[in-house]
PDB file of N, CA and C in Angstrom:
ATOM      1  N   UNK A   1     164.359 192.009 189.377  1.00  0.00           N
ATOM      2  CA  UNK A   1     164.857 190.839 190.039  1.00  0.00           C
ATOM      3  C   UNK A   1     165.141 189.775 188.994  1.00  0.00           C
ATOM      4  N   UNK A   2     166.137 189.310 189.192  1.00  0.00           N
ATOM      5  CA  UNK A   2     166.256 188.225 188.260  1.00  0.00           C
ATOM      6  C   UNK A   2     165.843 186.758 188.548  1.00  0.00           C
ATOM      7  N   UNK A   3     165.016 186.011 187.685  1.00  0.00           N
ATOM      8  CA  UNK A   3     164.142 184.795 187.463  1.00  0.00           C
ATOM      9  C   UNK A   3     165.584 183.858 187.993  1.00  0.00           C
ATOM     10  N   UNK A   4     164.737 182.630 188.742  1.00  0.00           N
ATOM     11  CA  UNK A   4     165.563 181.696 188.729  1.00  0.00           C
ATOM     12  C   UNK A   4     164.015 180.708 188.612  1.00  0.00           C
ATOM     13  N   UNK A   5     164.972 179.007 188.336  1.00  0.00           N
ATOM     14  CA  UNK A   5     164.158 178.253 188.162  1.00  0.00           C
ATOM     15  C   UNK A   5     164.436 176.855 189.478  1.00  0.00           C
ATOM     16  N   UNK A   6     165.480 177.119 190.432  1.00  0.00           N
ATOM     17  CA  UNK A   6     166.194 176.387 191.367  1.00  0.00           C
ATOM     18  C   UNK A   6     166.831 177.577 192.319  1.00  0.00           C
ATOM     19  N   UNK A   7     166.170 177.370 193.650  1.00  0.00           N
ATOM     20  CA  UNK A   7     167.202 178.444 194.140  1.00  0.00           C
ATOM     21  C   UNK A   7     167.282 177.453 196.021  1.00  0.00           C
ATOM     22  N   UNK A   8     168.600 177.805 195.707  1.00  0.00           N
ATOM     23  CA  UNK A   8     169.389 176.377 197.063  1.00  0.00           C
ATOM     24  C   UNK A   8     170.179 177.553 197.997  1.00  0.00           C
ATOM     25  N   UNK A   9     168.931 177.781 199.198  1.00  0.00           N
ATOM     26  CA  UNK A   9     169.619 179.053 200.203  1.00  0.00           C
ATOM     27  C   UNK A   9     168.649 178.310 201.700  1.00  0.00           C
ATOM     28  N   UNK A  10     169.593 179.329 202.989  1.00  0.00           N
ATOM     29  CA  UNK A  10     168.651 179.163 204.113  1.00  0.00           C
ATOM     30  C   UNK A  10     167.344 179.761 203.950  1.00  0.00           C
ATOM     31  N   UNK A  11     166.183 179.143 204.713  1.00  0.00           N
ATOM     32  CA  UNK A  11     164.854 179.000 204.586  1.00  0.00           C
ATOM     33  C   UNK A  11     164.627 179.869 205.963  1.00  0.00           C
ATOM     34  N   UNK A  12     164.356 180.763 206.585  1.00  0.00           N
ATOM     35  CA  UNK A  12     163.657 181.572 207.850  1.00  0.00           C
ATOM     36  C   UNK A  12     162.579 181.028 208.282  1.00  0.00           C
ATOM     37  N   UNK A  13     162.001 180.386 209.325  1.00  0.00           N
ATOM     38  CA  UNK A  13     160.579 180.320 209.113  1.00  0.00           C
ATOM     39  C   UNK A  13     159.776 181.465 210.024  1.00  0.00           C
ATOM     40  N   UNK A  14     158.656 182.240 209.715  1.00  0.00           N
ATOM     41  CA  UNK A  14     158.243 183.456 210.267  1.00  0.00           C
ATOM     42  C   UNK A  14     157.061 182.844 210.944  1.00  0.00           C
ATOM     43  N   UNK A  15     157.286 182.194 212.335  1.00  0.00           N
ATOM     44  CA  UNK A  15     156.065 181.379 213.202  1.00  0.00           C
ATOM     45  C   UNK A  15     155.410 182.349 213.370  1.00  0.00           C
ATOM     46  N   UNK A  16     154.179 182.893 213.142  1.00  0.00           N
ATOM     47  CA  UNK A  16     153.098 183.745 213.609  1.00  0.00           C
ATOM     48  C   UNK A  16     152.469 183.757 212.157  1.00  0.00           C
ATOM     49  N   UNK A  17     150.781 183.819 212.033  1.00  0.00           N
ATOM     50  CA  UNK A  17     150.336 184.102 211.481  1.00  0.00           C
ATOM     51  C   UNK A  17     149.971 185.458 211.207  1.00  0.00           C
ATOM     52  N   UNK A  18     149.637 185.915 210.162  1.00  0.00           N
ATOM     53  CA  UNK A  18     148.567 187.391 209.836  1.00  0.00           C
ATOM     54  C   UNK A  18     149.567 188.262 209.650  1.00  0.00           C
ATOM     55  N   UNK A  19     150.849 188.287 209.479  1.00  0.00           N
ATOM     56  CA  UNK A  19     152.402 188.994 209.083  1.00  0.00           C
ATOM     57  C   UNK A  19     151.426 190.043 208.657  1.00  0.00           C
ATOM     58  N   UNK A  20     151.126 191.223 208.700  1.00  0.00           N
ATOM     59  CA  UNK A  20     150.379 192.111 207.996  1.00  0.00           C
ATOM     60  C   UNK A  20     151.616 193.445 207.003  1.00  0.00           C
ATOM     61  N   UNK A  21     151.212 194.001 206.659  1.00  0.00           N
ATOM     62  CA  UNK A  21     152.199 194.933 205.538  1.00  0.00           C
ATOM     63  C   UNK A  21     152.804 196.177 206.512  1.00  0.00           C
ATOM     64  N   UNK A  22     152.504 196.190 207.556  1.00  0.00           N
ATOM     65  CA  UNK A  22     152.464 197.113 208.405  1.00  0.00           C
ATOM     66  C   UNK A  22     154.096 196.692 209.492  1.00  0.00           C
ATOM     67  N   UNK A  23     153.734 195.137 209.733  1.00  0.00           N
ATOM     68  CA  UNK A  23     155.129 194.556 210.243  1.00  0.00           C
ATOM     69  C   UNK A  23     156.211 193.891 208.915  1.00  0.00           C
ATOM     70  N   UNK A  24     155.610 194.126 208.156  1.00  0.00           N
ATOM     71  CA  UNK A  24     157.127 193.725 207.001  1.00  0.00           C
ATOM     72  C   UNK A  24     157.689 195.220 206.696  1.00  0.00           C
ATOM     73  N   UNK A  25     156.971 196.442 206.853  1.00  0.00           N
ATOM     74  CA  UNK A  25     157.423 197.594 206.633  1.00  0.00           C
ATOM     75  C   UNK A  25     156.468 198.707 207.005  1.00  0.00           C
ATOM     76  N   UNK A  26     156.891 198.969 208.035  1.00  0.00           N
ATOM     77  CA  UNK A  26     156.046 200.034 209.274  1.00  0.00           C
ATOM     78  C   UNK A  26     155.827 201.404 208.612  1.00  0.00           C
ATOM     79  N   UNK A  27     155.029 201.567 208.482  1.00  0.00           N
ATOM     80  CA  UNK A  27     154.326 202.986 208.200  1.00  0.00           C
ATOM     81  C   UNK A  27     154.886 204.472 207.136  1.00  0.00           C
ATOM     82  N   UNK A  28     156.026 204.243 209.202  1.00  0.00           N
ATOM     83  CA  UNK A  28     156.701 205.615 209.523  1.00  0.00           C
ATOM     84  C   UNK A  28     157.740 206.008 208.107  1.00  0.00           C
ATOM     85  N   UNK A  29     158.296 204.451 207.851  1.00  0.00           N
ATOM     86  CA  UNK A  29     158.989 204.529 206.654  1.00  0.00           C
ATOM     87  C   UNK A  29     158.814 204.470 205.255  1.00  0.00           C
ATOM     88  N   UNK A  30     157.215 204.839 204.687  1.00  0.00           N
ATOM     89  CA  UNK A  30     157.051 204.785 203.942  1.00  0.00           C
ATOM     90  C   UNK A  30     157.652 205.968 202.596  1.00  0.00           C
ATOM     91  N   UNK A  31     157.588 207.174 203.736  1.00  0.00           N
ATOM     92  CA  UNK A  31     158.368 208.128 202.512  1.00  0.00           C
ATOM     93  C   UNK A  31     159.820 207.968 201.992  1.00  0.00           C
ATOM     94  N   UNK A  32     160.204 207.425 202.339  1.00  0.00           N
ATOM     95  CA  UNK A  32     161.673 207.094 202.194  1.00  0.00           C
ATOM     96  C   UNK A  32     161.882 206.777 200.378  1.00  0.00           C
ATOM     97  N   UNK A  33     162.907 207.634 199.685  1.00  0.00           N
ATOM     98  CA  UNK A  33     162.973 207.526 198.468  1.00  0.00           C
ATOM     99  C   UNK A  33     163.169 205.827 198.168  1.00  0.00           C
ATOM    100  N   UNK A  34     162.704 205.740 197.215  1.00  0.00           N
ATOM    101  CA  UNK A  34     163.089 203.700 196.804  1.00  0.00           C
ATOM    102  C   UNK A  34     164.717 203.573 196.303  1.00  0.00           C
ATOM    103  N   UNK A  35     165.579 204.792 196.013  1.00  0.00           N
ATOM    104  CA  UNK A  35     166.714 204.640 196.031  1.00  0.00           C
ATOM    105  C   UNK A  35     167.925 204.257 196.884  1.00  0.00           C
ATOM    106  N   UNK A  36     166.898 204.601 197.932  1.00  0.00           N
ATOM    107  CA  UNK A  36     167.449 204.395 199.494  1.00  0.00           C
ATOM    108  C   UNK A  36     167.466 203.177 199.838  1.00  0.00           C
ATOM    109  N   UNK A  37     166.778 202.043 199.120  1.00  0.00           N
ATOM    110  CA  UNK A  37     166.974 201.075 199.846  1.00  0.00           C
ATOM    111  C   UNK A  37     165.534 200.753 201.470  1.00  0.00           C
ATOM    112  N   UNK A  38     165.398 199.853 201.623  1.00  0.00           N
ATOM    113  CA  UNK A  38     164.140 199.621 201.906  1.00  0.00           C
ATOM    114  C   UNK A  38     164.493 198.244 203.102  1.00  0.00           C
ATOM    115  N   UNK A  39     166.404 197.571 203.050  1.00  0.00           N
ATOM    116  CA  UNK A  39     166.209 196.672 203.659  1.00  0.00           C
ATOM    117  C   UNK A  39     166.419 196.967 204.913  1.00  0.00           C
ATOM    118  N   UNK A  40     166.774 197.992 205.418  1.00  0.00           N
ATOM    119  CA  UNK A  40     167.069 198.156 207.107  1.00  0.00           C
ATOM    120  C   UNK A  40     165.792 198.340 207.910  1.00  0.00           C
ATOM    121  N   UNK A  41     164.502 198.507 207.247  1.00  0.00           N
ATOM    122  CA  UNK A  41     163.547 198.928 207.478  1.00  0.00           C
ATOM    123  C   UNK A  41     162.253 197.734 207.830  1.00  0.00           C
ATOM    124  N   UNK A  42     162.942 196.163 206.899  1.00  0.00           N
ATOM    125  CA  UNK A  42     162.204 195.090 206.887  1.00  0.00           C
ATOM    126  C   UNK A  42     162.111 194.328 208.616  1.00  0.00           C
ATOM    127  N   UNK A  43     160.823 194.168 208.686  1.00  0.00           N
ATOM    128  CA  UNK A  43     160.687 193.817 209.993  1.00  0.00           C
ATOM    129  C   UNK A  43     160.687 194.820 211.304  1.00  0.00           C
ATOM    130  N   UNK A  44     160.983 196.031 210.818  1.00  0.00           N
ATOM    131  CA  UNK A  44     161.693 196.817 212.077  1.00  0.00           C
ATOM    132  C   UNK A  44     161.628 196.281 213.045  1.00  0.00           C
ATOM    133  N   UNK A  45     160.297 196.781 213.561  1.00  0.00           N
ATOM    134  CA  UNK A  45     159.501 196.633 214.767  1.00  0.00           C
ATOM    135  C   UNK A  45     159.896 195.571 215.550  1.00  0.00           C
ATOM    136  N   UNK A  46     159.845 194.465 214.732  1.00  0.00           N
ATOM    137  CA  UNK A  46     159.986 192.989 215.351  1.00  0.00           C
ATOM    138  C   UNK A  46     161.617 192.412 215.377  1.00  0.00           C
ATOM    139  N   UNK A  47     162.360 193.720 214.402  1.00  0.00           N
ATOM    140  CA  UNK A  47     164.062 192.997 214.763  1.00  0.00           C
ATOM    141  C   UNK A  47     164.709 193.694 215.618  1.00  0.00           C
ATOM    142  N   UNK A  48     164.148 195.176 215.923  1.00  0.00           N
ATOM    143  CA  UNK A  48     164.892 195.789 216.779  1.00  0.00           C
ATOM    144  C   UNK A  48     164.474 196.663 218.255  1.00  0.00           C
ATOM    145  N   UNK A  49     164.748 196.571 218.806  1.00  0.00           N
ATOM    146  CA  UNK A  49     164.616 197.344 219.764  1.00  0.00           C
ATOM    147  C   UNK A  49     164.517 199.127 219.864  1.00  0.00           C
ATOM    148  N   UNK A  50     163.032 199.577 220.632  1.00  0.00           N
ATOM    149  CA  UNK A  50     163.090 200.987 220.773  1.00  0.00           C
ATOM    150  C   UNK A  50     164.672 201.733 220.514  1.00  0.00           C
ATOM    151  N   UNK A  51     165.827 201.440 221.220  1.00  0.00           N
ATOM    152  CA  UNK A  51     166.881 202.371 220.704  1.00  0.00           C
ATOM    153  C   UNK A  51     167.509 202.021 219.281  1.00  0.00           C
ATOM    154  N   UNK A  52     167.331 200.834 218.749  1.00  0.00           N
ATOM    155  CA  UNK A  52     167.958 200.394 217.801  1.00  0.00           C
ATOM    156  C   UNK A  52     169.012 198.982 217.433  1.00  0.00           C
ATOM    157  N   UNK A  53     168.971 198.310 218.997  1.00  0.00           N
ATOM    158  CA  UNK A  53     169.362 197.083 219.229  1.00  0.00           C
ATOM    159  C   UNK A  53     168.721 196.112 218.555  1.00  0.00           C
ATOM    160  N   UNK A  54     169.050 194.921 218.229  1.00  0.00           N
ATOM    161  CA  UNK A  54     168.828 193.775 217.191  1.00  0.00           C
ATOM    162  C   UNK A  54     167.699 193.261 218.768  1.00  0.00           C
ATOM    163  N   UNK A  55     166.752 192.894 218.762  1.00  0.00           N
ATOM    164  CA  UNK A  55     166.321 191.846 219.525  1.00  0.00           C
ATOM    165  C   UNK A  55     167.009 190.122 218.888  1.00  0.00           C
ATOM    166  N   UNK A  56     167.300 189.755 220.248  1.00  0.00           N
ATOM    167  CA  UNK A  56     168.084 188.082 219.788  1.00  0.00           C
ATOM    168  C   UNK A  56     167.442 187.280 219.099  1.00  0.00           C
ATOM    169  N   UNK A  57     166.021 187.287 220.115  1.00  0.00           N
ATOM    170  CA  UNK A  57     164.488 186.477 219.462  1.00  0.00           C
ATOM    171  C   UNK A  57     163.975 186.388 218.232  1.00  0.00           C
ATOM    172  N   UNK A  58     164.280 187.677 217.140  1.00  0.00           N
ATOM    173  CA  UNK A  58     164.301 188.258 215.988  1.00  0.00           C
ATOM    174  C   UNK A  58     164.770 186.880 215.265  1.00  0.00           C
ATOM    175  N   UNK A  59     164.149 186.097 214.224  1.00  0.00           N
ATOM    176  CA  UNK A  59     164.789 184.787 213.600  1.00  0.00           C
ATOM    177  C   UNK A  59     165.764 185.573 212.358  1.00  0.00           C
ATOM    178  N   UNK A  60     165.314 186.376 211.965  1.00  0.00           N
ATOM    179  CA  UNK A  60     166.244 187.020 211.366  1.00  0.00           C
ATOM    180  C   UNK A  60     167.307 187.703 211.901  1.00  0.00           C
ATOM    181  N   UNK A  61     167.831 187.948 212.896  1.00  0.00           N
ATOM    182  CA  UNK A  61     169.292 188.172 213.644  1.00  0.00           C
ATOM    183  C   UNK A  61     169.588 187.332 214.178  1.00  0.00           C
ATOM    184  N   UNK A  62     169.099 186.020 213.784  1.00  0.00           N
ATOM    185  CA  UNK A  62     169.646 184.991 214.584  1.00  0.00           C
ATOM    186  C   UNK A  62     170.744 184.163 213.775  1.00  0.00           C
ATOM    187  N   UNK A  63     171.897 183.556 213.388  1.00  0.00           N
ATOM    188  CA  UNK A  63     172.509 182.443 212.587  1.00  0.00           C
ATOM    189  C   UNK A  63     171.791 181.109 212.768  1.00  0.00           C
ATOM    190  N   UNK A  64     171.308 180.673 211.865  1.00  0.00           N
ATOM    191  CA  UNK A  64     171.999 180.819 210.228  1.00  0.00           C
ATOM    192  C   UNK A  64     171.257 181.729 209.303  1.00  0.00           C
ATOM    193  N   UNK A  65     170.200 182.040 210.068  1.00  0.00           N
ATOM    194  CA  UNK A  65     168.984 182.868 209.525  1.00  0.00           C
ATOM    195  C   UNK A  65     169.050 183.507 209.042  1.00  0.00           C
ATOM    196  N   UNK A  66     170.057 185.266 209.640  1.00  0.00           N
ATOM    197  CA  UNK A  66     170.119 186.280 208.977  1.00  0.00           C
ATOM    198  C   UNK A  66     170.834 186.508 207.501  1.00  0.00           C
ATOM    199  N   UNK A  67     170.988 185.263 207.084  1.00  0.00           N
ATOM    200  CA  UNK A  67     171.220 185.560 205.974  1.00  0.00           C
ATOM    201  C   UNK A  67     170.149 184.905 204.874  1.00  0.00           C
ATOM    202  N   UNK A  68     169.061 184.566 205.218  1.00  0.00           N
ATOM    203  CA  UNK A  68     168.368 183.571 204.575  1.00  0.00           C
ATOM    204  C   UNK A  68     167.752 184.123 203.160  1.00  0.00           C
ATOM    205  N   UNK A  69     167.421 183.993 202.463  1.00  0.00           N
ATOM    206  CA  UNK A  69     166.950 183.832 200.701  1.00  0.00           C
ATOM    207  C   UNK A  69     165.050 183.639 200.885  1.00  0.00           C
ATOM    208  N   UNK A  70     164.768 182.467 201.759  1.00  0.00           N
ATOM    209  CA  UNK A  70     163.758 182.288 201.791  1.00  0.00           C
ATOM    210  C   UNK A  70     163.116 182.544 203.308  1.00  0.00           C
ATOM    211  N   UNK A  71     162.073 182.675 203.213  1.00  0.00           N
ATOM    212  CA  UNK A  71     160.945 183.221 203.960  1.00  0.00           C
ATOM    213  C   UNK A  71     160.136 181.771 203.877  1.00  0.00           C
ATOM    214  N   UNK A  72     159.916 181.144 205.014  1.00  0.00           N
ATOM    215  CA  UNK A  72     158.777 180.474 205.347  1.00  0.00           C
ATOM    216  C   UNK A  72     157.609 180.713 206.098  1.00  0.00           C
ATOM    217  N   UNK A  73     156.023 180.671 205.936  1.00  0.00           N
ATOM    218  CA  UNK A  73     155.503 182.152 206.846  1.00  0.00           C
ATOM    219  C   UNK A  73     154.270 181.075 206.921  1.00  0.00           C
ATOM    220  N   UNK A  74     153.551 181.464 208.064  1.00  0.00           N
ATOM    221  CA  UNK A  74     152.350 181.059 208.206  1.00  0.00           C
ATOM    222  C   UNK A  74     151.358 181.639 207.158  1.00  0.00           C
ATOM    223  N   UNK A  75     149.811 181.422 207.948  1.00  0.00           N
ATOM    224  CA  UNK A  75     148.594 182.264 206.628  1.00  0.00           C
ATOM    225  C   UNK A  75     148.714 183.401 206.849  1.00  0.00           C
ATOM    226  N   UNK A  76     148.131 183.777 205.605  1.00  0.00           N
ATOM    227  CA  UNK A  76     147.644 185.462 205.352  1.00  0.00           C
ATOM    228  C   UNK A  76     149.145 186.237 205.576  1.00  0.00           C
ATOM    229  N   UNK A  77     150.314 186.065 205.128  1.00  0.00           N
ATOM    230  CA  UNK A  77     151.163 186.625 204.777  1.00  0.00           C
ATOM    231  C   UNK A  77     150.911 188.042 204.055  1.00  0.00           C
ATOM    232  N   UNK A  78     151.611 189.174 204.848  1.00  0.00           N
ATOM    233  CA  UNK A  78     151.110 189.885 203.540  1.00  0.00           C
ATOM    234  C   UNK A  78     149.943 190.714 204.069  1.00  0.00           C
ATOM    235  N   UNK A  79     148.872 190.770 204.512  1.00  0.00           N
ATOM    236  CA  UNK A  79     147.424 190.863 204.671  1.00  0.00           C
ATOM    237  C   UNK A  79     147.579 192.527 205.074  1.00  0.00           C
ATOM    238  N   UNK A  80     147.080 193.561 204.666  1.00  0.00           N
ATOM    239  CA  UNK A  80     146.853 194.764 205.462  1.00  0.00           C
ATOM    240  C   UNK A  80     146.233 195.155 204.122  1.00  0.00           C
ATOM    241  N   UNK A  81     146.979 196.496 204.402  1.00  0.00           N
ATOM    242  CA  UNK A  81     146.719 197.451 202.735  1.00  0.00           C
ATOM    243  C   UNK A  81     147.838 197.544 201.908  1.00  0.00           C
ATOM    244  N   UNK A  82     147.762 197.982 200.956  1.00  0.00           N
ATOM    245  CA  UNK A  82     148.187 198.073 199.688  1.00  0.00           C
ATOM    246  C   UNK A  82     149.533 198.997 200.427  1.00  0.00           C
ATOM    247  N   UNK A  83     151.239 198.443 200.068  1.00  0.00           N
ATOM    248  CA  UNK A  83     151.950 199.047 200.248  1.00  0.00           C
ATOM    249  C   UNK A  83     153.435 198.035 199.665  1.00  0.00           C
ATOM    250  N   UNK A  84     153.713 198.201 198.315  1.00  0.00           N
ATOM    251  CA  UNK A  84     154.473 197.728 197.425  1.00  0.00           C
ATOM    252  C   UNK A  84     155.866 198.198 198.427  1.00  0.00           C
ATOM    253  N   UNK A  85     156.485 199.134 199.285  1.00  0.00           N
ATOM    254  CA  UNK A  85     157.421 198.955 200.070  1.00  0.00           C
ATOM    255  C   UNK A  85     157.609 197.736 200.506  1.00  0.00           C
ATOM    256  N   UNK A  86     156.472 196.759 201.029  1.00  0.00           N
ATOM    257  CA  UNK A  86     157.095 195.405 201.990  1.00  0.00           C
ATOM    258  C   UNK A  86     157.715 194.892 201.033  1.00  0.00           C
ATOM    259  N   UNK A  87     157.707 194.734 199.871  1.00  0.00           N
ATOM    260  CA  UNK A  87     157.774 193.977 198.670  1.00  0.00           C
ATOM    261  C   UNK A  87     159.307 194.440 198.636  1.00  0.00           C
ATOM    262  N   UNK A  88     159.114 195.527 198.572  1.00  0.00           N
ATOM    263  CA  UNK A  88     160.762 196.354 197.985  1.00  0.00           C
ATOM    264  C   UNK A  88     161.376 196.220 199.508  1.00  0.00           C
ATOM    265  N   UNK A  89     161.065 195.928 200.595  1.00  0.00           N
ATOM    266  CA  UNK A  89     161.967 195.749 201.673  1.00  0.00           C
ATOM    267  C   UNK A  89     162.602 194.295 201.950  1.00  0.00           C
ATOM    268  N   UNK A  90     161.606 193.171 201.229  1.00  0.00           N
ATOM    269  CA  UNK A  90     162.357 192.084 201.294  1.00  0.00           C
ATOM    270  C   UNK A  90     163.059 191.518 200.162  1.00  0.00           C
ATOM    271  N   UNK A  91     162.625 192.323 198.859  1.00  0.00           N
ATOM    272  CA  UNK A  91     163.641 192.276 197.765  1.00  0.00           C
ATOM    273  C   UNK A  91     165.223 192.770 198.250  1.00  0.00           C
ATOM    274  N   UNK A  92     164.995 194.134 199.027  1.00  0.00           N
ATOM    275  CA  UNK A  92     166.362 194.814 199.325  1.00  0.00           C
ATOM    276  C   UNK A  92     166.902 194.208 200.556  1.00  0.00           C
ATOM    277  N   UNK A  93     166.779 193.158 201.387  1.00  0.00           N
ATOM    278  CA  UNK A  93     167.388 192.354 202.097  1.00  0.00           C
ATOM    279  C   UNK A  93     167.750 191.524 201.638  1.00  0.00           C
ATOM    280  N   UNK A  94     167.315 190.858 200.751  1.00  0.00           N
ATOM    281  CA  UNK A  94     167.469 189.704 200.134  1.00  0.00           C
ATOM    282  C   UNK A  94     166.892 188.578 199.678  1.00  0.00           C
ATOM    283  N   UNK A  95     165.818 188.657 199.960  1.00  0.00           N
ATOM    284  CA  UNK A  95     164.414 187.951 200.531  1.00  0.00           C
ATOM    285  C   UNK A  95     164.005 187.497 199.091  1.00  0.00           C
ATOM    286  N   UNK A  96     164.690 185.879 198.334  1.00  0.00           N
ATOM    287  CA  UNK A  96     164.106 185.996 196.984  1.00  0.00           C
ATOM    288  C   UNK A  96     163.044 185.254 197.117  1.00  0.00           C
ATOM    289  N   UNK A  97     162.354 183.869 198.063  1.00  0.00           N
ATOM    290  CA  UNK A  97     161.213 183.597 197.428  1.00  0.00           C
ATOM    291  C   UNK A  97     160.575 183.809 199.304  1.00  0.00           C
ATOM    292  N   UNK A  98     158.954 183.762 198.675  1.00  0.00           N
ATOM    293  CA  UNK A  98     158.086 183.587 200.286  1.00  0.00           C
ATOM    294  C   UNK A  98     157.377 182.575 200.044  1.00  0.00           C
ATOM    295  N   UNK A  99     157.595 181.519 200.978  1.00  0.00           N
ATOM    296  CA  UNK A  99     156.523 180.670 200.887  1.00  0.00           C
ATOM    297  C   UNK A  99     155.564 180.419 202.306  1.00  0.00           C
ATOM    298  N   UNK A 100     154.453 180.131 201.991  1.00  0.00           N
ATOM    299  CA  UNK A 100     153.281 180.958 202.700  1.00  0.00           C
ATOM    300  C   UNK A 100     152.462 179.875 203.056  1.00  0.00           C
ATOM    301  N   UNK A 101     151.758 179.964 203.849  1.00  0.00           N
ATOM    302  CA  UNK A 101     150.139 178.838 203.615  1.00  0.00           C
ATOM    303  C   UNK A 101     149.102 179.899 203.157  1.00  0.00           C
ATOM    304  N   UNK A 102     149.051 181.176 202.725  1.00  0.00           N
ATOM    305  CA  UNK A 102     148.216 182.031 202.054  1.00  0.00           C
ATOM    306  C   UNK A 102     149.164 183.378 202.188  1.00  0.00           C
ATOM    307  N   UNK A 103     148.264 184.149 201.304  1.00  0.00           N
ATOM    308  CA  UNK A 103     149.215 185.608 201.140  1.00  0.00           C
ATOM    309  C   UNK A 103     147.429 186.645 201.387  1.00  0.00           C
ATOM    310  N   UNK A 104     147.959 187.650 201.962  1.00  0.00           N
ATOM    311  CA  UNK A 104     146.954 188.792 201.357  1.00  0.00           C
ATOM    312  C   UNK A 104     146.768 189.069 199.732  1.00  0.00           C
ATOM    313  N   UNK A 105     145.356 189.267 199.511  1.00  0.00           N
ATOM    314  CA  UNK A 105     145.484 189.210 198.124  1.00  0.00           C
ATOM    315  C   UNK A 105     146.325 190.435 197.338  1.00  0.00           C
ATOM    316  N   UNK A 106     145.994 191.453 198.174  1.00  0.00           N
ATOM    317  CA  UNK A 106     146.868 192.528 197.591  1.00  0.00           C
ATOM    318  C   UNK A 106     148.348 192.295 197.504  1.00  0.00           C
ATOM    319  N   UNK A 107     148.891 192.138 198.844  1.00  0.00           N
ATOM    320  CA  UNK A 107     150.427 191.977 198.627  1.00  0.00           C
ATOM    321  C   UNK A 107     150.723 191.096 197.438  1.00  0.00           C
ATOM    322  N   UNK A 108     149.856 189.679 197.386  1.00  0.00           N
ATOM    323  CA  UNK A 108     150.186 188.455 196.046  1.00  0.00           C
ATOM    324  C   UNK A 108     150.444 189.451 194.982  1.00  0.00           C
ATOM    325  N   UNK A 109     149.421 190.627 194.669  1.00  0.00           N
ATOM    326  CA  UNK A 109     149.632 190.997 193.345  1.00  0.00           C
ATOM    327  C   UNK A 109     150.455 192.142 193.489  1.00  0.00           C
ATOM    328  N   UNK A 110     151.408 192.741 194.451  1.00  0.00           N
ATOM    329  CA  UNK A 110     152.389 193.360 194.333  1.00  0.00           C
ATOM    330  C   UNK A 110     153.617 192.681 193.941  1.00  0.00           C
TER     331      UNK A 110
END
């Protein structure tokens, strides 16, 4: 990823606390090669619908949102187990900074 020292994009804010690693990138998709790409996978659960429909409610399918840079998130962002995919799913959406009122400690150091 490349360093910036100023970055001027839409902000998402993710109202719910305890975001765990499990809803930034569900399980099922963990085998998935990292060549593949990791962003259709960010959020699933919470952007789409059992057949594959966008839920509206989703702040990320919403404008101006879905295109946003930043992540604004309640505490404990992050929080489950160890799974460097969430990381690589909001890098591969686009997702350059998160700002948090806390992170899981593990995810911080992914």
């Amino acid at each position: 990823m490349e360093p910036f020292t100023t970055l001027t994009a839409v902000a998402a804010p993710i109202d719910r606390p305890n975001v765990d690693t499990d809803q930034i990138t569900p399980i099922r998709f963990l085998r998935r090669p990292r060549h593949d790409g990791y962003q259709d996978v960010l959020f699933h659960d919470l952007r789409f619908e059992a057949p594959g429909a966008e839920r509206p409610d989703f702040i990320l399918n919403r404008a101006p949102f879905r295109n946003a840079k930043i992540l604004v998130a309640d505490r404990n962002f992050g929080g489950g187990s160890s799974r460097e995919q969430a990381v690589w799913a909001l890098v591969d959406y686009g997702i350059r900074c998160v700002i948090a009122v806390s992170f899981g400690d593990i995810f911080y150091n992914n």
